[in-house]
PDB file of N, CA and C in Angstrom:
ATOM      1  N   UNK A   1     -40.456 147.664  56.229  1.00  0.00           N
ATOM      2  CA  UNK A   1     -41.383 146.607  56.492  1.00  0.00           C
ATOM      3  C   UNK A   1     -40.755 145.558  57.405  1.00  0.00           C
ATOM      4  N   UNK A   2     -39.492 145.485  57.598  1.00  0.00           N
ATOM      5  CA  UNK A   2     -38.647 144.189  57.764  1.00  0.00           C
ATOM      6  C   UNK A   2     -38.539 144.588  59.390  1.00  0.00           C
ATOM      7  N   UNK A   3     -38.893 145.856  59.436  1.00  0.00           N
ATOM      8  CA  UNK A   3     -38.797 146.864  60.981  1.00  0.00           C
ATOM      9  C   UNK A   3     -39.876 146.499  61.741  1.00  0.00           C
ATOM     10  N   UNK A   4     -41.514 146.557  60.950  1.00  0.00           N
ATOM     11  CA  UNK A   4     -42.696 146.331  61.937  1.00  0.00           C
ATOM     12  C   UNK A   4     -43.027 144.789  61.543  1.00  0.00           C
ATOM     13  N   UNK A   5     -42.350 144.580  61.430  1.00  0.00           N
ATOM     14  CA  UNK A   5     -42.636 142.722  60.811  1.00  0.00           C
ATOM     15  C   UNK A   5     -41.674 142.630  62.470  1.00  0.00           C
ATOM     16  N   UNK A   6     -40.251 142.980  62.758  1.00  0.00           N
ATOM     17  CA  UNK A   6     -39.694 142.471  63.981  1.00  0.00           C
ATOM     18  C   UNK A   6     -40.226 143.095  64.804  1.00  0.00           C
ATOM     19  N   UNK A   7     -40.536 144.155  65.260  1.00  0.00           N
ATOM     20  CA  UNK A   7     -42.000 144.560  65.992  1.00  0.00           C
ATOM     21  C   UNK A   7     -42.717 144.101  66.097  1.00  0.00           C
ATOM     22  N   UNK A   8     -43.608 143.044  65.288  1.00  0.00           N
ATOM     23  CA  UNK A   8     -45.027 142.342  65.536  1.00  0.00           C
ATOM     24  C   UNK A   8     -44.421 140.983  66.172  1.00  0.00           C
ATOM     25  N   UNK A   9     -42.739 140.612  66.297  1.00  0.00           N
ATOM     26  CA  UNK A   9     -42.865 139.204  66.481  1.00  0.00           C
ATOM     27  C   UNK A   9     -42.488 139.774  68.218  1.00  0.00           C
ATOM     28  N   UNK A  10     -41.530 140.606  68.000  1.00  0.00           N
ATOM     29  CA  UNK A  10     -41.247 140.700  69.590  1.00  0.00           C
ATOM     30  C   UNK A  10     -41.902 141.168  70.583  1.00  0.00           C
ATOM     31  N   UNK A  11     -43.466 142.139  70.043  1.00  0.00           N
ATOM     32  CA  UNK A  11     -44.367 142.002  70.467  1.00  0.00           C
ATOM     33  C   UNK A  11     -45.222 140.457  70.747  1.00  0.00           C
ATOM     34  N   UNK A  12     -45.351 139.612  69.957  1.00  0.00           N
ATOM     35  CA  UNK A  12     -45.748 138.321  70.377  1.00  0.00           C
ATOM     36  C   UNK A  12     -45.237 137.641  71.220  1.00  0.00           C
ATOM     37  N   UNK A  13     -44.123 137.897  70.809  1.00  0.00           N
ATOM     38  CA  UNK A  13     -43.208 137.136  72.234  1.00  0.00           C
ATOM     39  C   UNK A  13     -43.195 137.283  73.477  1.00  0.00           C
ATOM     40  N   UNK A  14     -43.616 138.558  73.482  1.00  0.00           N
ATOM     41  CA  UNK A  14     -43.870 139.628  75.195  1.00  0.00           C
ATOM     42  C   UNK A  14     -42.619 140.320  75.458  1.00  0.00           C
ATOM     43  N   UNK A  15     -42.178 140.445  74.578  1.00  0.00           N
ATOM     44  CA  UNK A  15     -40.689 140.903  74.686  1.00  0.00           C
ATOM     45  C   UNK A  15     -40.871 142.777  74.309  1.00  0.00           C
ATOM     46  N   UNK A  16     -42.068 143.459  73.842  1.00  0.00           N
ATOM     47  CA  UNK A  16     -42.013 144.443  73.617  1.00  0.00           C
ATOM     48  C   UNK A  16     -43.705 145.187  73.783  1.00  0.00           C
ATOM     49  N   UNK A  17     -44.125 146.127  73.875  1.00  0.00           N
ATOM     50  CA  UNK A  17     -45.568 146.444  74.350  1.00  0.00           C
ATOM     51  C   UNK A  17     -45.695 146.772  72.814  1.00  0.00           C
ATOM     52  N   UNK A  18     -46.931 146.999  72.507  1.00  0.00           N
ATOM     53  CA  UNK A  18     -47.495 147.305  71.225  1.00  0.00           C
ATOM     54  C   UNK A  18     -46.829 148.403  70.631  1.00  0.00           C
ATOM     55  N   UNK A  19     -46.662 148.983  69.375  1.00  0.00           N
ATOM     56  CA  UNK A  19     -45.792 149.735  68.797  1.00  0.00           C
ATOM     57  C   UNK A  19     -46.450 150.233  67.829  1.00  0.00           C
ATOM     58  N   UNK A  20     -47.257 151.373  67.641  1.00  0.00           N
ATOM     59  CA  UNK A  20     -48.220 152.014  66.274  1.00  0.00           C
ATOM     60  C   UNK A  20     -46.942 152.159  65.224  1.00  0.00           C
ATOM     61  N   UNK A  21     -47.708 151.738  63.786  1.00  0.00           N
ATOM     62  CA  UNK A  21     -46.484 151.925  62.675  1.00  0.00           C
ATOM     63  C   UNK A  21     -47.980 153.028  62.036  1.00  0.00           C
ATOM     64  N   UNK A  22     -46.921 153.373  61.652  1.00  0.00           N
ATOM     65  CA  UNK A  22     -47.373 154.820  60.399  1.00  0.00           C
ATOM     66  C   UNK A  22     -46.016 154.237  59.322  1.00  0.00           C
ATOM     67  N   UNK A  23     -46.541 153.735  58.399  1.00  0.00           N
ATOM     68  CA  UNK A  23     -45.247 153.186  56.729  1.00  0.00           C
ATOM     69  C   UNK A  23     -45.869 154.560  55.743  1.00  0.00           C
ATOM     70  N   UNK A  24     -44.680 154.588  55.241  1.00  0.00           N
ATOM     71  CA  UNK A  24     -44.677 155.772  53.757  1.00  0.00           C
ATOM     72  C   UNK A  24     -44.278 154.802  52.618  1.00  0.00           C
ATOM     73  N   UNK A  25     -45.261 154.531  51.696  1.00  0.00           N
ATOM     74  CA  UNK A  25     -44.928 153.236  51.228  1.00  0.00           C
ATOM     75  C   UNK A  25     -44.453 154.254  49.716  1.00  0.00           C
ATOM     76  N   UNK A  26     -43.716 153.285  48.842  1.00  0.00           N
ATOM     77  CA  UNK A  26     -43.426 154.453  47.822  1.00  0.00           C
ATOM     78  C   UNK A  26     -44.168 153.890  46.943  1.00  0.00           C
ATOM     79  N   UNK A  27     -44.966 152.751  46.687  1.00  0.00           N
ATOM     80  CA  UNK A  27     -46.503 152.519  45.410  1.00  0.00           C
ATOM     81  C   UNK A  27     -46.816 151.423  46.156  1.00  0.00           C
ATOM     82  N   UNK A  28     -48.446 151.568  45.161  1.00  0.00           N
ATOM     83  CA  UNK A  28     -49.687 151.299  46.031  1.00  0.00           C
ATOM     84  C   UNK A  28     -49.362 149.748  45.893  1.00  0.00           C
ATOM     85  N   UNK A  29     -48.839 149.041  45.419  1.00  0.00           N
ATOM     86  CA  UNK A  29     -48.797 147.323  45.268  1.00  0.00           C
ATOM     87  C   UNK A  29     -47.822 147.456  46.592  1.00  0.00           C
ATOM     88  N   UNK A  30     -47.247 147.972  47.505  1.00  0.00           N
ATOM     89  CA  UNK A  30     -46.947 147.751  48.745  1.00  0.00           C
ATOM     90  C   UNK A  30     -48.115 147.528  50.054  1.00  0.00           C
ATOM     91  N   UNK A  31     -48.979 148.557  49.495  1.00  0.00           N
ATOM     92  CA  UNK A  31     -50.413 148.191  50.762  1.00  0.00           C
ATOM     93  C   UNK A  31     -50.751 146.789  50.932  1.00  0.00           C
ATOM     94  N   UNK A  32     -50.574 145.942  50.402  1.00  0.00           N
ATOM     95  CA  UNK A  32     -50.875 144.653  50.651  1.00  0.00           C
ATOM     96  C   UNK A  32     -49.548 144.327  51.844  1.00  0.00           C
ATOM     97  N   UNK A  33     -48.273 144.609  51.744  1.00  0.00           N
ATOM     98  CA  UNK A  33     -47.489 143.899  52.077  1.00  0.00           C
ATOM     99  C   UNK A  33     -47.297 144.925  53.548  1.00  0.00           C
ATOM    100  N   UNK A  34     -48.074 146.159  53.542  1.00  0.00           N
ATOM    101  CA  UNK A  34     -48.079 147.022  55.221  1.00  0.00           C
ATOM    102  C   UNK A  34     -49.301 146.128  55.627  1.00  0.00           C
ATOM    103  N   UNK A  35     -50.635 146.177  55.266  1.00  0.00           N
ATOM    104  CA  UNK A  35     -51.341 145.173  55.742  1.00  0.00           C
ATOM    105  C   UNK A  35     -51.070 143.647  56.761  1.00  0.00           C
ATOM    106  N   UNK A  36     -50.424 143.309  56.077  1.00  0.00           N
ATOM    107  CA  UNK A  36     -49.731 141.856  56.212  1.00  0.00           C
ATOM    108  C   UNK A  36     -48.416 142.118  57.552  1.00  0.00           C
ATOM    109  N   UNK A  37     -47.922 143.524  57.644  1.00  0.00           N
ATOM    110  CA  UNK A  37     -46.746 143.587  58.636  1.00  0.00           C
ATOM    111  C   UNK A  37     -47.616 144.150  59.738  1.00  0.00           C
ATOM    112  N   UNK A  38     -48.572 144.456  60.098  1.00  0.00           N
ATOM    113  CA  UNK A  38     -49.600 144.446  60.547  1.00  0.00           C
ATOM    114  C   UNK A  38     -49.794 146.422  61.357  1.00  0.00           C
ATOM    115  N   UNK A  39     -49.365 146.990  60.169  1.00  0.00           N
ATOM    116  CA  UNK A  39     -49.268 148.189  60.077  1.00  0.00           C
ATOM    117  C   UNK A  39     -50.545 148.943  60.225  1.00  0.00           C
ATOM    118  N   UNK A  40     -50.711 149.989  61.438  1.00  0.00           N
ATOM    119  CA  UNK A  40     -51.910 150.751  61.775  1.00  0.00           C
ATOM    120  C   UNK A  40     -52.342 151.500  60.799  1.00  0.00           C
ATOM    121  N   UNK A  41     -51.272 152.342  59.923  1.00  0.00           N
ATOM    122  CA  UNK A  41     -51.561 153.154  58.716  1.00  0.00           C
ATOM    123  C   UNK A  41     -50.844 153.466  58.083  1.00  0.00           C
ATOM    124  N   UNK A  42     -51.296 153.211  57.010  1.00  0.00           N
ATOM    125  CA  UNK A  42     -50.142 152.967  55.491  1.00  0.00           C
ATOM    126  C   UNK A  42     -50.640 154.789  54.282  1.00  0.00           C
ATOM    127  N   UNK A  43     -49.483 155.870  54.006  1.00  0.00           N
ATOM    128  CA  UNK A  43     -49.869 156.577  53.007  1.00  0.00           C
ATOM    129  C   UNK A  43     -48.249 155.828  51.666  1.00  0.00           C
ATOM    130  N   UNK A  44     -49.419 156.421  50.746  1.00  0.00           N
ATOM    131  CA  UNK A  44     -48.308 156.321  49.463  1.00  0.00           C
ATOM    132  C   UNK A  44     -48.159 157.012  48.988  1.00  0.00           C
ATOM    133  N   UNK A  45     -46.487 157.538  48.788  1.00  0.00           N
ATOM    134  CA  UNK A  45     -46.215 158.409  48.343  1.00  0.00           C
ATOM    135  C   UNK A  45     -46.027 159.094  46.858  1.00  0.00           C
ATOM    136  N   UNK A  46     -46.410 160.382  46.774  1.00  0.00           N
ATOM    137  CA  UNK A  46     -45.829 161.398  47.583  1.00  0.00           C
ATOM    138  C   UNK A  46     -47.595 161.841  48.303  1.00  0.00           C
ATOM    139  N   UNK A  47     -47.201 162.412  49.528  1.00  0.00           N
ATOM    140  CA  UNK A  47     -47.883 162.691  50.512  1.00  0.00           C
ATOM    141  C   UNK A  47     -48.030 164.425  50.989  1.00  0.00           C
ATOM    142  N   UNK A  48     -48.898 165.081  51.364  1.00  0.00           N
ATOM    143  CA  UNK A  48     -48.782 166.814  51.680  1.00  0.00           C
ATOM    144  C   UNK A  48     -48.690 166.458  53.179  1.00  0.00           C
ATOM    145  N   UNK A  49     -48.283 167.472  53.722  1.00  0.00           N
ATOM    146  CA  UNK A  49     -48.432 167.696  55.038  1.00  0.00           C
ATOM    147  C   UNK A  49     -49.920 167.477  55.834  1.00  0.00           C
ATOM    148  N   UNK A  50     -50.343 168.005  55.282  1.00  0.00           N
ATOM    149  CA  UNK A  50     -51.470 167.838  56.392  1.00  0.00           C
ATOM    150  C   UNK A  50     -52.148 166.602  56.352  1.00  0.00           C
ATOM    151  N   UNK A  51     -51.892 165.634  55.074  1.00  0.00           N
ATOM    152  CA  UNK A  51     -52.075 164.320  54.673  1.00  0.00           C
ATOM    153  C   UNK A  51     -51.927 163.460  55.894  1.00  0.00           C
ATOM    154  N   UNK A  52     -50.101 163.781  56.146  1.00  0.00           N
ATOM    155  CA  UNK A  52     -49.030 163.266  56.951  1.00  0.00           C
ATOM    156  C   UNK A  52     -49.696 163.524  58.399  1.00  0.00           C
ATOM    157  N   UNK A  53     -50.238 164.852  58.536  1.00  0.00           N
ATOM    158  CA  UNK A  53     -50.585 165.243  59.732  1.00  0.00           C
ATOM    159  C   UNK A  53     -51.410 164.332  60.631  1.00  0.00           C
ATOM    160  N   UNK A  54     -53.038 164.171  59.883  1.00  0.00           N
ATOM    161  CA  UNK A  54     -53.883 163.898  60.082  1.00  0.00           C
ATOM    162  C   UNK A  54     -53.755 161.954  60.092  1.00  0.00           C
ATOM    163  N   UNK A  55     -53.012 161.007  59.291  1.00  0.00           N
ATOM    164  CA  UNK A  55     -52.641 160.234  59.516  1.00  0.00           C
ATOM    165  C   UNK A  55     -51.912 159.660  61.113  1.00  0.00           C
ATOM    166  N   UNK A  56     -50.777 160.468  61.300  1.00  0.00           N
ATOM    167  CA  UNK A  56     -50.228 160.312  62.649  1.00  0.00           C
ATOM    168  C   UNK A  56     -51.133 160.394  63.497  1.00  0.00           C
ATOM    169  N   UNK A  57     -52.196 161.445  63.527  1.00  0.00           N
ATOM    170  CA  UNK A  57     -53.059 161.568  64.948  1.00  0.00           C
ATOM    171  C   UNK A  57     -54.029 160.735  64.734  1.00  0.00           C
ATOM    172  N   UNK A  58     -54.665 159.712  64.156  1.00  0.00           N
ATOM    173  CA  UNK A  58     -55.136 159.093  63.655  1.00  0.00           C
ATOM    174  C   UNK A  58     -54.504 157.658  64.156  1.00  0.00           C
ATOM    175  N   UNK A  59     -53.329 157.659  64.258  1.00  0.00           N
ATOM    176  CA  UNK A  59     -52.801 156.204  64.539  1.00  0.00           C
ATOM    177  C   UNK A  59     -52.135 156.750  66.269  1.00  0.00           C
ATOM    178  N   UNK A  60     -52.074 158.592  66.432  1.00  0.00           N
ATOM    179  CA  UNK A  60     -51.954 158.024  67.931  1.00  0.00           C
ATOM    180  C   UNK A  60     -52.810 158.182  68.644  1.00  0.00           C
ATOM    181  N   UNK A  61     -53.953 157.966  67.944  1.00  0.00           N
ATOM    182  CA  UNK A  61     -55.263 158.486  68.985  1.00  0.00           C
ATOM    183  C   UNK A  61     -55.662 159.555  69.168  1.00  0.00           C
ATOM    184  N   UNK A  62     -55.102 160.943  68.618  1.00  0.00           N
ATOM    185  CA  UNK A  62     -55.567 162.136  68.778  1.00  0.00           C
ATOM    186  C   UNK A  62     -56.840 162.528  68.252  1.00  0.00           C
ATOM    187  N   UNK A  63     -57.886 162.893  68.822  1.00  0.00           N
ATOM    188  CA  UNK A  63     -59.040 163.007  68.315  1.00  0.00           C
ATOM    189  C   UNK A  63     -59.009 164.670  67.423  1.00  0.00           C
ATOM    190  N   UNK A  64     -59.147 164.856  65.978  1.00  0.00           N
ATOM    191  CA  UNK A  64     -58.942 166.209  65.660  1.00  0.00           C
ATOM    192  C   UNK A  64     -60.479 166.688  66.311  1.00  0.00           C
ATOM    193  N   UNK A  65     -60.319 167.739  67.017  1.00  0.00           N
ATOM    194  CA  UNK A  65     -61.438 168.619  66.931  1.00  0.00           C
ATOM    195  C   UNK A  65     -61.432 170.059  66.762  1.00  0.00           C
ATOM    196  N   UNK A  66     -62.112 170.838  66.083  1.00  0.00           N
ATOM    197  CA  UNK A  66     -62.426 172.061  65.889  1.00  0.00           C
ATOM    198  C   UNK A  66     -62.419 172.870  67.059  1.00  0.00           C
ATOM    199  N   UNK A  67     -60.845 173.363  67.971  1.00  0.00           N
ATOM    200  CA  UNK A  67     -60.889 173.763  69.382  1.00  0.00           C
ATOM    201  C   UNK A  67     -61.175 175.653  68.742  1.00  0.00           C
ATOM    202  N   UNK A  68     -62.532 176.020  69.423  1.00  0.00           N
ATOM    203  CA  UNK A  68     -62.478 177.720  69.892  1.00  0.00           C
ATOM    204  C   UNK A  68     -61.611 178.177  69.699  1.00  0.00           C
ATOM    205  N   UNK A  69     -61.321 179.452  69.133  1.00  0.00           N
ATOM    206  CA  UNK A  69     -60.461 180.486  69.134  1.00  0.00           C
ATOM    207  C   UNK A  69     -60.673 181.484  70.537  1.00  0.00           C
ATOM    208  N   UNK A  70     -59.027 181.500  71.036  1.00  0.00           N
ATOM    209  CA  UNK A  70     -59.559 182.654  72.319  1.00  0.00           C
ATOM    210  C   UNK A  70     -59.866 183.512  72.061  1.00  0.00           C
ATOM    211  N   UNK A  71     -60.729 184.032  72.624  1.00  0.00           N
ATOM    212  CA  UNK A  71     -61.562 185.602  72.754  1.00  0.00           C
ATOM    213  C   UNK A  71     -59.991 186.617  72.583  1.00  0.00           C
ATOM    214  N   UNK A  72     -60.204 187.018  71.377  1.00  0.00           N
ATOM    215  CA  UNK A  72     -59.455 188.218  70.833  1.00  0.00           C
ATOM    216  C   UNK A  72     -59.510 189.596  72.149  1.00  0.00           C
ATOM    217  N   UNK A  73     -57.740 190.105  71.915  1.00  0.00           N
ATOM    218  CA  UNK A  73     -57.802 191.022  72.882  1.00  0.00           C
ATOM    219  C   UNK A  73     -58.524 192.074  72.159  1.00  0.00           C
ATOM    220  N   UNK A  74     -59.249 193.264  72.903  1.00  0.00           N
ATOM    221  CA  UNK A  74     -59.994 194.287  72.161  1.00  0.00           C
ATOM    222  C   UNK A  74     -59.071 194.850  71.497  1.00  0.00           C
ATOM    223  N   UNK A  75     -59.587 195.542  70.680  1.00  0.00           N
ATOM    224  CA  UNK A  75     -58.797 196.128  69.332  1.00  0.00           C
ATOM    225  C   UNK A  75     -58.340 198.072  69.963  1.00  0.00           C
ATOM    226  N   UNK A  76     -57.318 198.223  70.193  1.00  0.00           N
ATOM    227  CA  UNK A  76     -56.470 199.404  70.472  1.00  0.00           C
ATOM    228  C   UNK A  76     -57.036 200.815  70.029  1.00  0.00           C
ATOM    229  N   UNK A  77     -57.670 201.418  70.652  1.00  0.00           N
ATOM    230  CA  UNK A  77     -57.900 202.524  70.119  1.00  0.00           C
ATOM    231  C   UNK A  77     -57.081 203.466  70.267  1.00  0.00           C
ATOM    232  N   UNK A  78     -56.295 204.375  68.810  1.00  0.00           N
ATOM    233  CA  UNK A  78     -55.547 205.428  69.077  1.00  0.00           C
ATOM    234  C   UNK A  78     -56.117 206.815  69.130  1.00  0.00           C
ATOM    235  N   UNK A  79     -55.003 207.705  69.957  1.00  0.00           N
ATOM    236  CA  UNK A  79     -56.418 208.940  70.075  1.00  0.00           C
ATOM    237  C   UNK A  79     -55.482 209.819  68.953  1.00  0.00           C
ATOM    238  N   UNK A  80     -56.379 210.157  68.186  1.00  0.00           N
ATOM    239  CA  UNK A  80     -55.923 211.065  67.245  1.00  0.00           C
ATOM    240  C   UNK A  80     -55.570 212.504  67.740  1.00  0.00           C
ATOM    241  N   UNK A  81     -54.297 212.557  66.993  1.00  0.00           N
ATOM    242  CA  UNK A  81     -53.681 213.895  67.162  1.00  0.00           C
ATOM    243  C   UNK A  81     -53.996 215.110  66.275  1.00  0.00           C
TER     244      UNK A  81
END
């Protein structure tokens, strides 16, 4: 916290460009205090992967979308012996 708290000042200062925080807080009476460090997104732990996943792209802007599967190569026909 003591990390994006000096991040938010040296950002004020102009001393640094904006800085996305993603905090892993270890209990929920910390969300008040990521709030307050002016943290993009706060999980509490313990956390799954795809939890983790979907959080990060979320704070870097990645839009999830449901991308197409490529057109499968045709399926091999063997010639029987």
């Amino acid at each position: 916290m003591a990390v994006t708290m000096g991040l938010r000042l040296d950002e004020s200062s102009g001393l640094l460009p904006h800085v996305k925080v993603l905090m892993l807080l270890d209990r929920k009476a910390d969300i008040h205090l990521a709030k307050r460090c002016g943290a993009e997104e706060w999980l509490v732990k313990p956390v799954d992967a795809l939890t983790l996943k979907r959080a990060a792209r979320r704070v870097m802007g990645v839009v999830a979308t449901a991308k197409p599967l490529a057109a499968a190569a045709p399926a091999r026909r063997w010639k029987s012996v």
